[in-house]
Structure formats: C-alpha cells, structure tokens
Protein backbone atom coordinates (compact mmCIF):
# COMPACT_ATOMS: atom_id res chain seq x y z
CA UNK A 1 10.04 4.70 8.01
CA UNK A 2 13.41 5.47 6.83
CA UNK A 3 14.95 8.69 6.46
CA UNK A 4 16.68 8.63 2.57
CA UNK A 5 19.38 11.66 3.84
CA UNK A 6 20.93 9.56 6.39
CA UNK A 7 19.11 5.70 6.31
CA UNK A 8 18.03 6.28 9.99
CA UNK A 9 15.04 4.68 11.37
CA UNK A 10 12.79 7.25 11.83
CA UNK A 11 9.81 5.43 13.03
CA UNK A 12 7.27 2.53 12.36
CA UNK A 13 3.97 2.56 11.25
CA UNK A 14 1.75 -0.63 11.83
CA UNK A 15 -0.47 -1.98 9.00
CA UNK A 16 -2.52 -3.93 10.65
CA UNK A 17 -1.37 -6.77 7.98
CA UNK A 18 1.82 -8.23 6.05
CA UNK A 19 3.06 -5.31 3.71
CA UNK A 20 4.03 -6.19 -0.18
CA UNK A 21 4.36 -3.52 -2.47
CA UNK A 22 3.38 0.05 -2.20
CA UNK A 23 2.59 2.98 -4.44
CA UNK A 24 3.25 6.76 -3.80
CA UNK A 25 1.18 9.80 -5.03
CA UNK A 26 3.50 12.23 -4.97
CA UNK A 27 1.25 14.28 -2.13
CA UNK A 28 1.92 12.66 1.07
CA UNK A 29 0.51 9.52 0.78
CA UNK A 30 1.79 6.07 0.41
CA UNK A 31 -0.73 3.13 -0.59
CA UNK A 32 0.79 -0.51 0.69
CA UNK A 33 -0.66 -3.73 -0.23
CA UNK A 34 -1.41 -5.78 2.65
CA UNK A 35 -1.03 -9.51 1.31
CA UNK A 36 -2.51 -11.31 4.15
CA UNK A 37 -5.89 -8.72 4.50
CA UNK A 38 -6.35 -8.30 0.98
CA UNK A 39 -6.51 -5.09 1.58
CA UNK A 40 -4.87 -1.76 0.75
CA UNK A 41 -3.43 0.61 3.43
CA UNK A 42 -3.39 4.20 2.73
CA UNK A 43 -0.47 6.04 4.75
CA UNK A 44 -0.10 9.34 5.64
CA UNK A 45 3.78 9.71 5.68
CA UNK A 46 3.57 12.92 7.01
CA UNK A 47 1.32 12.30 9.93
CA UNK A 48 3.11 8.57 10.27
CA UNK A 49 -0.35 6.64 10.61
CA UNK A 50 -3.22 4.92 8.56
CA UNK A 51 -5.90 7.18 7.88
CA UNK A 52 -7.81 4.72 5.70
CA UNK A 53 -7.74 1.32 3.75
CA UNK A 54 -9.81 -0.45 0.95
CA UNK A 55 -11.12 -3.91 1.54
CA UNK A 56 -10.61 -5.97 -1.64
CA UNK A 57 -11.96 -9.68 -0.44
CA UNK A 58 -14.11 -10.78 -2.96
CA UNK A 59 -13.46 -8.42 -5.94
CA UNK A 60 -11.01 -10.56 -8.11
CA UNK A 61 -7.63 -12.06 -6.18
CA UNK A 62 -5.65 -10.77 -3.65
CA UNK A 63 -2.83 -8.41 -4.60
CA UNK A 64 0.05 -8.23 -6.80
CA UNK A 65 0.97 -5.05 -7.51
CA UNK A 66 0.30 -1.12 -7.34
CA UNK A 67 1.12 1.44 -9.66
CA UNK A 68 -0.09 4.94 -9.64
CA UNK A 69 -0.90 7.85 -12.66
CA UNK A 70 -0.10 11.14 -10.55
CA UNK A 71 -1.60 13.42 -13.78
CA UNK A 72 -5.02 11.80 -13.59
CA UNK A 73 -4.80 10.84 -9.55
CA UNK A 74 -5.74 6.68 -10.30
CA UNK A 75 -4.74 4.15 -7.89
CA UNK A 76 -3.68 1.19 -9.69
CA UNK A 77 -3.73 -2.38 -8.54
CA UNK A 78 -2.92 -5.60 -10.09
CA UNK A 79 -4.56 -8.48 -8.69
CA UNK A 80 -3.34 -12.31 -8.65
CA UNK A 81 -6.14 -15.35 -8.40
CA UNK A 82 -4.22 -18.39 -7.14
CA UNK A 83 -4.02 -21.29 -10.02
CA UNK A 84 -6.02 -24.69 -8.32
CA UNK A 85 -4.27 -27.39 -8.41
C-alpha cells in the first residue's frame, strides 16, 4: 500500500493470487481481481489484510474488470471467456 500524501510504501498486503484491477467502495474496502484464482479479494485497507474473497471458477470467464455503484452498494465485475482457437 502506498501512502498518496507522500508515495511511501506503507506496507504490503498478500492476495494469495496475481492482482489486476480493483474497485473501491468508498468505506474501507478495496475489491482486487485476482487473474490467476479467478477470484475476487476483498481488502480491508484499514486493517491491511483480506477478510474475505469470492470464488468465480465456473460462473462465466475469469476476470476483466470491476466497477462499483457506491449509491446502491453493487459490486460490479466484467468477465472475459478466452476465444478457442
């Protein structure tokens, strides 16, 4: 984690995957995309540690993207199926 006053490290947080994109809610908590898991982290920035994730294998692609609508409190994802070849 990064401090945005000064750009100091201020710590590190591991994932347990390979982070891609994230999404904030505004509240203290920071939702990462975890490419390789296909999986979603949820990160307490305050506390500095996972407190949770959602398991996506199986439910259409891996991720792609994250987006989220603070008024209604909706995690967005956008999910990717790989093209065959």
């Amino acid at each position: 984690m990064i401090d945005s006053k000064d750009g100091s490290v201020v710590g590190t947080i591991d994932l347990g995957g390979a982070p891609e994109q994230s999404a904030s809610d505004g509240k203290g908590h920071l939702y990462v995309t975890l490419e390789d898991k296909d999986k979603i982290a949820v990160v307490d920035v305050n506390a500095m540690k996972v407190t949770g994730n959602y398991d996506l294998a199986g439910k259409g692609g891996g991720p792609a993207g994250l987006g989220f609508d603070e008024k209604n409190h909706i995690l967005l994802l956008f999910a990717m199926i790989p093209r065959r070849r």
